[in-house]
N, C-alpha and C. Protein backbone atom coordinates (compact mmCIF):
# COMPACT_ATOMS: atom_id res chain seq x y z
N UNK A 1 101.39 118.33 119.80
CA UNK A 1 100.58 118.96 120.82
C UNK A 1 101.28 118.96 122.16
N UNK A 2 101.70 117.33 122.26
CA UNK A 2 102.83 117.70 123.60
C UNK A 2 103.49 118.28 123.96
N UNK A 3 104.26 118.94 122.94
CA UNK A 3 105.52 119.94 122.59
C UNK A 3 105.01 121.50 123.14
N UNK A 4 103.44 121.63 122.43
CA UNK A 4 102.94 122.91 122.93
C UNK A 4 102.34 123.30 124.15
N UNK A 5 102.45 122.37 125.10
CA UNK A 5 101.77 122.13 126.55
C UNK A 5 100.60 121.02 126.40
N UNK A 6 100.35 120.82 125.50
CA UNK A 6 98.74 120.26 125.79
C UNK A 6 99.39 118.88 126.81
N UNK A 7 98.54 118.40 127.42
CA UNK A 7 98.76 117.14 128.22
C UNK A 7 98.91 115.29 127.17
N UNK A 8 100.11 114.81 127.46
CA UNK A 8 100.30 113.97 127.00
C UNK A 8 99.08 112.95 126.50
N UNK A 9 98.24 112.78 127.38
CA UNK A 9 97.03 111.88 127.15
C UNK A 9 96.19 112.20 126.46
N UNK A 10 95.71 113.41 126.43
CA UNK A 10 95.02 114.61 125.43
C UNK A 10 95.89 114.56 123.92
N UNK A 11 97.00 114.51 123.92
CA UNK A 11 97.68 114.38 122.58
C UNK A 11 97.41 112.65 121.69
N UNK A 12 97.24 111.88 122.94
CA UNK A 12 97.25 110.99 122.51
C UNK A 12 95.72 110.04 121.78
N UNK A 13 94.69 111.15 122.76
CA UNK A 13 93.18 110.58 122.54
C UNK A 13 92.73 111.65 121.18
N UNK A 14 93.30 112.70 121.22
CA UNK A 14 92.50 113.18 120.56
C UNK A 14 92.70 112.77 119.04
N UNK A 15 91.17 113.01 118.18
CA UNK A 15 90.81 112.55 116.99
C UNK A 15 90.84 113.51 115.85
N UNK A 16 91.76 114.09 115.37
CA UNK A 16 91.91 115.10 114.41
C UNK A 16 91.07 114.90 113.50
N UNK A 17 90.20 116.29 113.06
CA UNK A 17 89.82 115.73 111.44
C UNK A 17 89.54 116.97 111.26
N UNK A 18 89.64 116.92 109.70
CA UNK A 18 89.97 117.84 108.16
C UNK A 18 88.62 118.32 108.56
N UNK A 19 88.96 120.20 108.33
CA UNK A 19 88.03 120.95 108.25
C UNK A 19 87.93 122.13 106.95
N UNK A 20 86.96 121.19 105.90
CA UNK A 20 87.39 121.67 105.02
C UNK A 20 86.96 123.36 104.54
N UNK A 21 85.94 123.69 105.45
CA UNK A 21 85.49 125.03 105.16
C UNK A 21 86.68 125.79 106.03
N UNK A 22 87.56 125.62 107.12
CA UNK A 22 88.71 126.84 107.65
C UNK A 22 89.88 126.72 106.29
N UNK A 23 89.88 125.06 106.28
CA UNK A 23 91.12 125.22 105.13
C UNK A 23 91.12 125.94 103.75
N UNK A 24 89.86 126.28 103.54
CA UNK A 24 89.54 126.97 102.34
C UNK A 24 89.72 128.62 102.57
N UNK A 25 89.08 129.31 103.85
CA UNK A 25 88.97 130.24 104.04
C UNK A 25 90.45 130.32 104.35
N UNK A 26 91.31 129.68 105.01
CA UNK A 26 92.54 129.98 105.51
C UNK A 26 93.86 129.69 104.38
N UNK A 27 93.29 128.76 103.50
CA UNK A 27 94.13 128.43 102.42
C UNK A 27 94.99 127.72 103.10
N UNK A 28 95.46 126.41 103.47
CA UNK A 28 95.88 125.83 104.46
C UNK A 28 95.46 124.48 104.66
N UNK A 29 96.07 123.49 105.30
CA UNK A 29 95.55 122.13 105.28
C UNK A 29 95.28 122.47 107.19
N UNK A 30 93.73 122.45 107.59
CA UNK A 30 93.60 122.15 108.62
C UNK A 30 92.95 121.71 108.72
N UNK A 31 93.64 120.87 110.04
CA UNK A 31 92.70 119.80 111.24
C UNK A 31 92.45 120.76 112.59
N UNK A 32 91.18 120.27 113.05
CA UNK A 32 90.62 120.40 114.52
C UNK A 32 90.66 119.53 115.44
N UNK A 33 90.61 119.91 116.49
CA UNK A 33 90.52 118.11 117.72
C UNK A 33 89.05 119.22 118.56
N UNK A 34 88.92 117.74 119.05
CA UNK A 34 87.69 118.51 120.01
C UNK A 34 87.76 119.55 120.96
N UNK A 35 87.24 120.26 121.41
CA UNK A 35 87.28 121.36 122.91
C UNK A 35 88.09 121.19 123.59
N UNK A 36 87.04 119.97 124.35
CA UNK A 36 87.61 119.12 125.62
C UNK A 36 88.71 118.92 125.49
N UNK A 37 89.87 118.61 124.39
CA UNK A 37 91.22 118.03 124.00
C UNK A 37 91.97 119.49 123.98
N UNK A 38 91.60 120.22 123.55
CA UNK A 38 91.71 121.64 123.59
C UNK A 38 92.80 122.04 124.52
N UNK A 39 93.72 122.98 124.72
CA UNK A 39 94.73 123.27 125.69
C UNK A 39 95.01 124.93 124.95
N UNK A 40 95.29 125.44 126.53
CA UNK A 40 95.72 127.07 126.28
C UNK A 40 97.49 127.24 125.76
N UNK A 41 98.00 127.87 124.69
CA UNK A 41 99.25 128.19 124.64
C UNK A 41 99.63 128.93 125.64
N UNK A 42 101.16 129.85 125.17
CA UNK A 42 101.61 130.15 125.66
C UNK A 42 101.68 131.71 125.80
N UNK A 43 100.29 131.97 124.93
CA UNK A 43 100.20 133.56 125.29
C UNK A 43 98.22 133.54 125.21
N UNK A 44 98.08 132.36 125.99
CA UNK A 44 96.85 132.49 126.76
C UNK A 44 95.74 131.94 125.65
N UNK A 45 95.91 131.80 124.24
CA UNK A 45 94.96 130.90 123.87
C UNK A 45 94.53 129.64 123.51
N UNK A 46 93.41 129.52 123.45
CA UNK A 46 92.77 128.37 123.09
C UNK A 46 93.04 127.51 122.00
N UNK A 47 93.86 126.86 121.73
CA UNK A 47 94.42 126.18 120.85
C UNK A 47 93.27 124.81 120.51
N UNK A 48 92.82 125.07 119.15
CA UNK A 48 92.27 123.56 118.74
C UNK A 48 92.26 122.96 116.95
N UNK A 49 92.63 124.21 116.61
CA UNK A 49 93.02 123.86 115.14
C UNK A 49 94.66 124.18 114.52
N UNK A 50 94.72 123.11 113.87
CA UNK A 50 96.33 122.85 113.39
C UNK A 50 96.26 122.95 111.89
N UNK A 51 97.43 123.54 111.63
CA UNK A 51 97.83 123.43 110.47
C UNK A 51 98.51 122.46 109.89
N UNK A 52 98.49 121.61 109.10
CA UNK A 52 99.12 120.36 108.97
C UNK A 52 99.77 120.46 107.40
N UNK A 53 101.42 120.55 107.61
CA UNK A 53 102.43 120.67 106.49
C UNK A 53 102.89 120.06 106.18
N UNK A 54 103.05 118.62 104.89
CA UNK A 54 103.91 117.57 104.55
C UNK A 54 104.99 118.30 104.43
N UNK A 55 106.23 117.41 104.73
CA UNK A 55 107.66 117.42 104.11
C UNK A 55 108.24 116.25 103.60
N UNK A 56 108.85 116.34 102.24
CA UNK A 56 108.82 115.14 101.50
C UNK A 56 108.04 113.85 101.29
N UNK A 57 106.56 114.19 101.45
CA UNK A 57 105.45 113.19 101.43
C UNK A 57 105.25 112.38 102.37
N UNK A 58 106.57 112.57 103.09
CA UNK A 58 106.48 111.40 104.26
C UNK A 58 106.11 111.73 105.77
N UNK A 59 107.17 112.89 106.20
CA UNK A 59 106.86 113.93 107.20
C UNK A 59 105.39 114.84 107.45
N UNK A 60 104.48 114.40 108.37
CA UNK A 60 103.34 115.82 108.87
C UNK A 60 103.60 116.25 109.93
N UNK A 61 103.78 117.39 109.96
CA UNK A 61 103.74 118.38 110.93
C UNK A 61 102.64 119.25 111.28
N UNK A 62 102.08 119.08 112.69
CA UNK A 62 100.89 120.09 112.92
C UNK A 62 101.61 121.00 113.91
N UNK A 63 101.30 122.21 113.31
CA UNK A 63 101.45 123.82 113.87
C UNK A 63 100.24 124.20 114.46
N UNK A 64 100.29 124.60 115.38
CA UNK A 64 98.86 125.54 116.23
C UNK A 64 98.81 126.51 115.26
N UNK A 65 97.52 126.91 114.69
CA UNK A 65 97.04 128.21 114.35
C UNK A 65 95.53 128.35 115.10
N UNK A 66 95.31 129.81 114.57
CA UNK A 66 94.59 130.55 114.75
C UNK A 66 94.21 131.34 113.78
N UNK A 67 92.93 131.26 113.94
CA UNK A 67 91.87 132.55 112.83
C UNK A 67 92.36 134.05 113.19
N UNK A 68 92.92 134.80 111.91
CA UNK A 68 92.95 136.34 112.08
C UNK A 68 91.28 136.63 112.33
N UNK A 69 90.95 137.56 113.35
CA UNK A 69 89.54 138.09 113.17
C UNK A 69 89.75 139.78 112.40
């Protein structure tokens, strides 16, 4: 999250958790953080749900996504 602007302390409080009705609709392992934790990218949106990708079982990586409407 730090990486994507969000504020260091915000990366650090916030409480991710598995949302299993986007991950279904999105086909995808995602987590949400709260609003408030919430931070705008870099082409103006609202960033609060991640995509979260193992690499070699050991590595997670969360990616900002977003819902196609």
């Amino acid at each position: 999250m730090a990486i994507e602007g969000a504020p260091l302390s915000a990366a650090l409080k916030c409480n991710p958790k598995y949302n299993q009705s986007y991950s279904k609709a999105l086909k995808a392992t995602i987590y949400t953080i709260p609003l408030k934790y919430s931070f705008t990218d870099m082409n103006g949106f609202k960033v609060s749900m991640f995509d979260v990708r193992s690499y070699l079982w050991v590595f997670h990586i969360a990616y900002p996504t977003q819902p196609e409407f």
